[in-house]
N, C-alpha and C. Protein backbone atom coordinates (compact mmCIF):
# COMPACT_ATOMS: atom_id res chain seq x y z
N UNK A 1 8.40 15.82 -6.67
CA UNK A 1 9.42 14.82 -6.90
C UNK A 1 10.04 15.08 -8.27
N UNK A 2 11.24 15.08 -8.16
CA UNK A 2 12.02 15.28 -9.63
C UNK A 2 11.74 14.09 -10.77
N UNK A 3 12.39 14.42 -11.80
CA UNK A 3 12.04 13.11 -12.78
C UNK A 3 13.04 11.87 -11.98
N UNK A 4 14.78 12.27 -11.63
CA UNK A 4 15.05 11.07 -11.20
C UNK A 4 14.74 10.45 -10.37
N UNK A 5 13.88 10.70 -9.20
CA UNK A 5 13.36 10.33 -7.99
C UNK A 5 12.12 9.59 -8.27
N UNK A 6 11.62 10.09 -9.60
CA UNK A 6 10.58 9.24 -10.31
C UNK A 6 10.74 7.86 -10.81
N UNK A 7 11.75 8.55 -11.25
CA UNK A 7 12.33 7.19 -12.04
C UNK A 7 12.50 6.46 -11.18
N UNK A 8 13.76 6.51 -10.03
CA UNK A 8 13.99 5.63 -8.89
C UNK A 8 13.00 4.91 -8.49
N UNK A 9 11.57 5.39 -8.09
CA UNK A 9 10.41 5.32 -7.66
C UNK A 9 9.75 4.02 -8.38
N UNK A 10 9.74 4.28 -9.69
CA UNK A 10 8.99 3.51 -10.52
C UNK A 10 9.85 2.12 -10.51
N UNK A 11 11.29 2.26 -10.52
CA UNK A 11 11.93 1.26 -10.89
C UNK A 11 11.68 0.25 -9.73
N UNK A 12 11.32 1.14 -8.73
CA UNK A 12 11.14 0.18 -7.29
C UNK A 12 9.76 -0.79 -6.82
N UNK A 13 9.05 0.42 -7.58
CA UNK A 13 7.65 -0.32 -7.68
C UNK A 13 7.88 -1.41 -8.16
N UNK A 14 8.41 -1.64 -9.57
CA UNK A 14 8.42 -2.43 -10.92
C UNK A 14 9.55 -4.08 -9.65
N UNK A 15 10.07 -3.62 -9.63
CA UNK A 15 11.10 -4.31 -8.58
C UNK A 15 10.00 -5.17 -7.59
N UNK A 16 9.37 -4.20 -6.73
CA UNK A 16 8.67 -5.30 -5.81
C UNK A 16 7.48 -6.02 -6.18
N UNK A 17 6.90 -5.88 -7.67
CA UNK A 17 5.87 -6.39 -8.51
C UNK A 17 6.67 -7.67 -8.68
N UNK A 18 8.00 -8.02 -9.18
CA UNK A 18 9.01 -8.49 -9.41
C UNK A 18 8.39 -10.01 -9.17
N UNK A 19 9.31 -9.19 -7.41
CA UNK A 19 9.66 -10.11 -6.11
C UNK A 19 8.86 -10.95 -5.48
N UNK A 20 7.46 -10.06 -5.66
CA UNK A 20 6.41 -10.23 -4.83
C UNK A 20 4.87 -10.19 -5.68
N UNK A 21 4.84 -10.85 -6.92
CA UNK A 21 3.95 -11.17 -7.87
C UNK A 21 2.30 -11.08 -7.01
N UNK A 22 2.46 -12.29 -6.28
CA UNK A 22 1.00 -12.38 -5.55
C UNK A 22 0.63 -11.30 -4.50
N UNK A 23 1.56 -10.97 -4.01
CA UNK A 23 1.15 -9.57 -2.96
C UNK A 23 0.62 -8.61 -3.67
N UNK A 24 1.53 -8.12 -4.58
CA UNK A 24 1.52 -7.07 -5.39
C UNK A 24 0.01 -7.43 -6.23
N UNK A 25 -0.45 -8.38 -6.88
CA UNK A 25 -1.68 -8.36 -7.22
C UNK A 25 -3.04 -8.70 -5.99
N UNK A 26 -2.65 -9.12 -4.92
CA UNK A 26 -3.57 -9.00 -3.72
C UNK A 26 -4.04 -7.54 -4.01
N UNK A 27 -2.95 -6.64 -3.39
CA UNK A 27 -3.02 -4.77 -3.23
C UNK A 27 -3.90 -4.77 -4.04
N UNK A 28 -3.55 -5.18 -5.73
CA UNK A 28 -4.16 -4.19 -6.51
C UNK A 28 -5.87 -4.71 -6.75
N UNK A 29 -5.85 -6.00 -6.40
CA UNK A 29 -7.80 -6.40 -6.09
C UNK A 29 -8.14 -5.27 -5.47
N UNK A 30 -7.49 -5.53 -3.94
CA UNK A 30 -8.06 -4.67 -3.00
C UNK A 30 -8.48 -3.14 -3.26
N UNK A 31 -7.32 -2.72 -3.85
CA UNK A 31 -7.14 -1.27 -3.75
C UNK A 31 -8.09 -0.82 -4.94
N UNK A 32 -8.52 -1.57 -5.84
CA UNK A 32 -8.88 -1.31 -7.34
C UNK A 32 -10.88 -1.45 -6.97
N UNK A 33 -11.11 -1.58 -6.11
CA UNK A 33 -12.25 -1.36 -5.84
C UNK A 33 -12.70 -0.37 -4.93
N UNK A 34 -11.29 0.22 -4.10
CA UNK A 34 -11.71 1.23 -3.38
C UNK A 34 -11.59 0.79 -2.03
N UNK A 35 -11.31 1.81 -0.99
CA UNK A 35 -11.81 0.92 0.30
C UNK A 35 -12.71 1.79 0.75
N UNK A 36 -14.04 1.94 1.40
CA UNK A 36 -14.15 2.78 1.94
C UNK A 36 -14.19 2.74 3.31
N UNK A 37 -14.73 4.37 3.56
CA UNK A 37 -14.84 4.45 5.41
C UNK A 37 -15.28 3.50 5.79
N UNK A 38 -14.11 2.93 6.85
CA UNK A 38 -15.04 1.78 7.79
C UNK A 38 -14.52 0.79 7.73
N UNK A 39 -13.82 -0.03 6.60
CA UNK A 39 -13.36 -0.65 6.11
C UNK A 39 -11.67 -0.95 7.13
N UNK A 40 -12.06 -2.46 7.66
CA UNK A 40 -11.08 -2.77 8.80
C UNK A 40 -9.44 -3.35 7.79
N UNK A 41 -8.47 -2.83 7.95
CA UNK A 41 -7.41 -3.46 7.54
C UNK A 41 -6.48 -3.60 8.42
N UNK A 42 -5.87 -5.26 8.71
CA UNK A 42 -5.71 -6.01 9.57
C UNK A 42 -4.17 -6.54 8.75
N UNK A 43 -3.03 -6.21 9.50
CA UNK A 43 -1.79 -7.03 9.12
C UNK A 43 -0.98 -7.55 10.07
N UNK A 44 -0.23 -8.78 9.61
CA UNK A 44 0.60 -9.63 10.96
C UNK A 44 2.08 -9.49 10.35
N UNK A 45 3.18 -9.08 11.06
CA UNK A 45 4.35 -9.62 10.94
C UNK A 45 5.08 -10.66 11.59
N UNK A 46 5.57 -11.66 11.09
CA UNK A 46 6.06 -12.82 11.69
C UNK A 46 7.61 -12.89 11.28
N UNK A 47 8.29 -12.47 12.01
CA UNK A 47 9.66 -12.42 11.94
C UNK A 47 10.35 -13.95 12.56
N UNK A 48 11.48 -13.49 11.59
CA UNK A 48 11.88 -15.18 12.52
C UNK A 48 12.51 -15.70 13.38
N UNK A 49 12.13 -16.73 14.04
CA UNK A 49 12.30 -17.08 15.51
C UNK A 49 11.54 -16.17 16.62
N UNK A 50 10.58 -15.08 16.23
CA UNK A 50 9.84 -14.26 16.88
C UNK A 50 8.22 -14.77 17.10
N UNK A 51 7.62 -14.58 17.80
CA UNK A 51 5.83 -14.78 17.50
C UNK A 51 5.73 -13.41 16.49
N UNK A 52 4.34 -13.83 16.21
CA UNK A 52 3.79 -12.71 15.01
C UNK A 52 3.27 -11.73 15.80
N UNK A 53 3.32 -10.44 15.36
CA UNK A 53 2.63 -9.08 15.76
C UNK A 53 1.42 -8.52 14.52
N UNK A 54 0.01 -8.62 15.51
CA UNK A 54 -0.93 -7.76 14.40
C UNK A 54 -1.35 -6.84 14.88
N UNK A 55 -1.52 -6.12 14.06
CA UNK A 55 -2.15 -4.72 14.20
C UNK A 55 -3.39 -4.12 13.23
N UNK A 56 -4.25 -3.42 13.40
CA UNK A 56 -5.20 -3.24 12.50
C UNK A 56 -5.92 -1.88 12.95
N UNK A 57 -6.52 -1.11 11.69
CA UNK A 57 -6.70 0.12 11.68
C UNK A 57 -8.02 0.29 11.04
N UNK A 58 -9.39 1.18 11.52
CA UNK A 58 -10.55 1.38 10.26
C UNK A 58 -10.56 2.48 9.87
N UNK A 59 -10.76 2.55 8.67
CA UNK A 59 -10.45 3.92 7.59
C UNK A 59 -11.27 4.91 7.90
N UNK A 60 -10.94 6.00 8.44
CA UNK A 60 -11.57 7.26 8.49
C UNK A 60 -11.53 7.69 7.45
N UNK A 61 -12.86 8.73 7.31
CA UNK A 61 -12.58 10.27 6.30
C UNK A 61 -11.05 10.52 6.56
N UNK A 62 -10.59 10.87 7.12
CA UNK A 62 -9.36 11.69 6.84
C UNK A 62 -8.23 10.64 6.09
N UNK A 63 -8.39 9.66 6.33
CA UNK A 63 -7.48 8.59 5.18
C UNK A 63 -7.83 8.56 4.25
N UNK A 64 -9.09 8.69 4.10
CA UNK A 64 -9.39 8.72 2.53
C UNK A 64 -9.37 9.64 1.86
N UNK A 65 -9.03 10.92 2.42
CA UNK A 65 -8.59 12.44 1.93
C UNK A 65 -6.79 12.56 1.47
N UNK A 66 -6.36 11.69 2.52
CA UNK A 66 -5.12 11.42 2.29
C UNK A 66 -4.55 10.43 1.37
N UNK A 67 -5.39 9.75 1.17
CA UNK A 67 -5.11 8.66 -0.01
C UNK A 67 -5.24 9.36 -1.19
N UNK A 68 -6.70 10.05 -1.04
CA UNK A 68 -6.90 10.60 -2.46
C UNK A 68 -5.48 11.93 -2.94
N UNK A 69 -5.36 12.46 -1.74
CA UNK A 69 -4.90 13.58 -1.95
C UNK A 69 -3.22 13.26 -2.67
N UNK A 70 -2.52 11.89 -2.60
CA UNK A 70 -1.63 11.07 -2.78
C UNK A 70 -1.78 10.59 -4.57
N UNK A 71 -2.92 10.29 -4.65
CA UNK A 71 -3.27 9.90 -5.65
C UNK A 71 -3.24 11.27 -7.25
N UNK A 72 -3.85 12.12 -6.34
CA UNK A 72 -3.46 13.39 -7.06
C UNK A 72 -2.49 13.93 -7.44
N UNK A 73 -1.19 13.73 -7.12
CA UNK A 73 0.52 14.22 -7.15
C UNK A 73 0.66 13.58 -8.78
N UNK A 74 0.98 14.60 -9.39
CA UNK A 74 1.13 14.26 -10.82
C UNK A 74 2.85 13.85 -10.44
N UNK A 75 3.10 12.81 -11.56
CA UNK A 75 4.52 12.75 -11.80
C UNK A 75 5.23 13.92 -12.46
């Protein structure tokens, strides 16, 4: 990723920290301890005038190779 795409990037992060104060510190509980294998994550969208849709996924090795491997990408 270039520096401006970085930049873009960051500004967007910084943006939905913004918008979305309590989400954005939910993630970072969650994420700041790690998840590991096994570990069920469960989300609903409720659109409006729609019923809600959930869906949920448990973390394999290979997500957690991919997370890490994400985590590794220097700016």
């Amino acid at each position: 990723m270039n520096a401006q795409g970085m930049m873009q990037f960051m500004a967007g992060i910084n943006s939905f920290k913004n918008n979305h104060p309590k989400f954005a510190g939910f993630l970072g509980l969650i994420f700041q301890g790690g998840i590991p294998e096994g570990t069920i994550i469960e989300m609903t969208v409720t659109r409006p005038g729609e019923d809600p849709i959930t869906a949920n996924m448990k973390v394999l090795p290979s997500d957690i190779e991919l997370m890490q491997s994400l985590k590794d990408i220097k700016p």
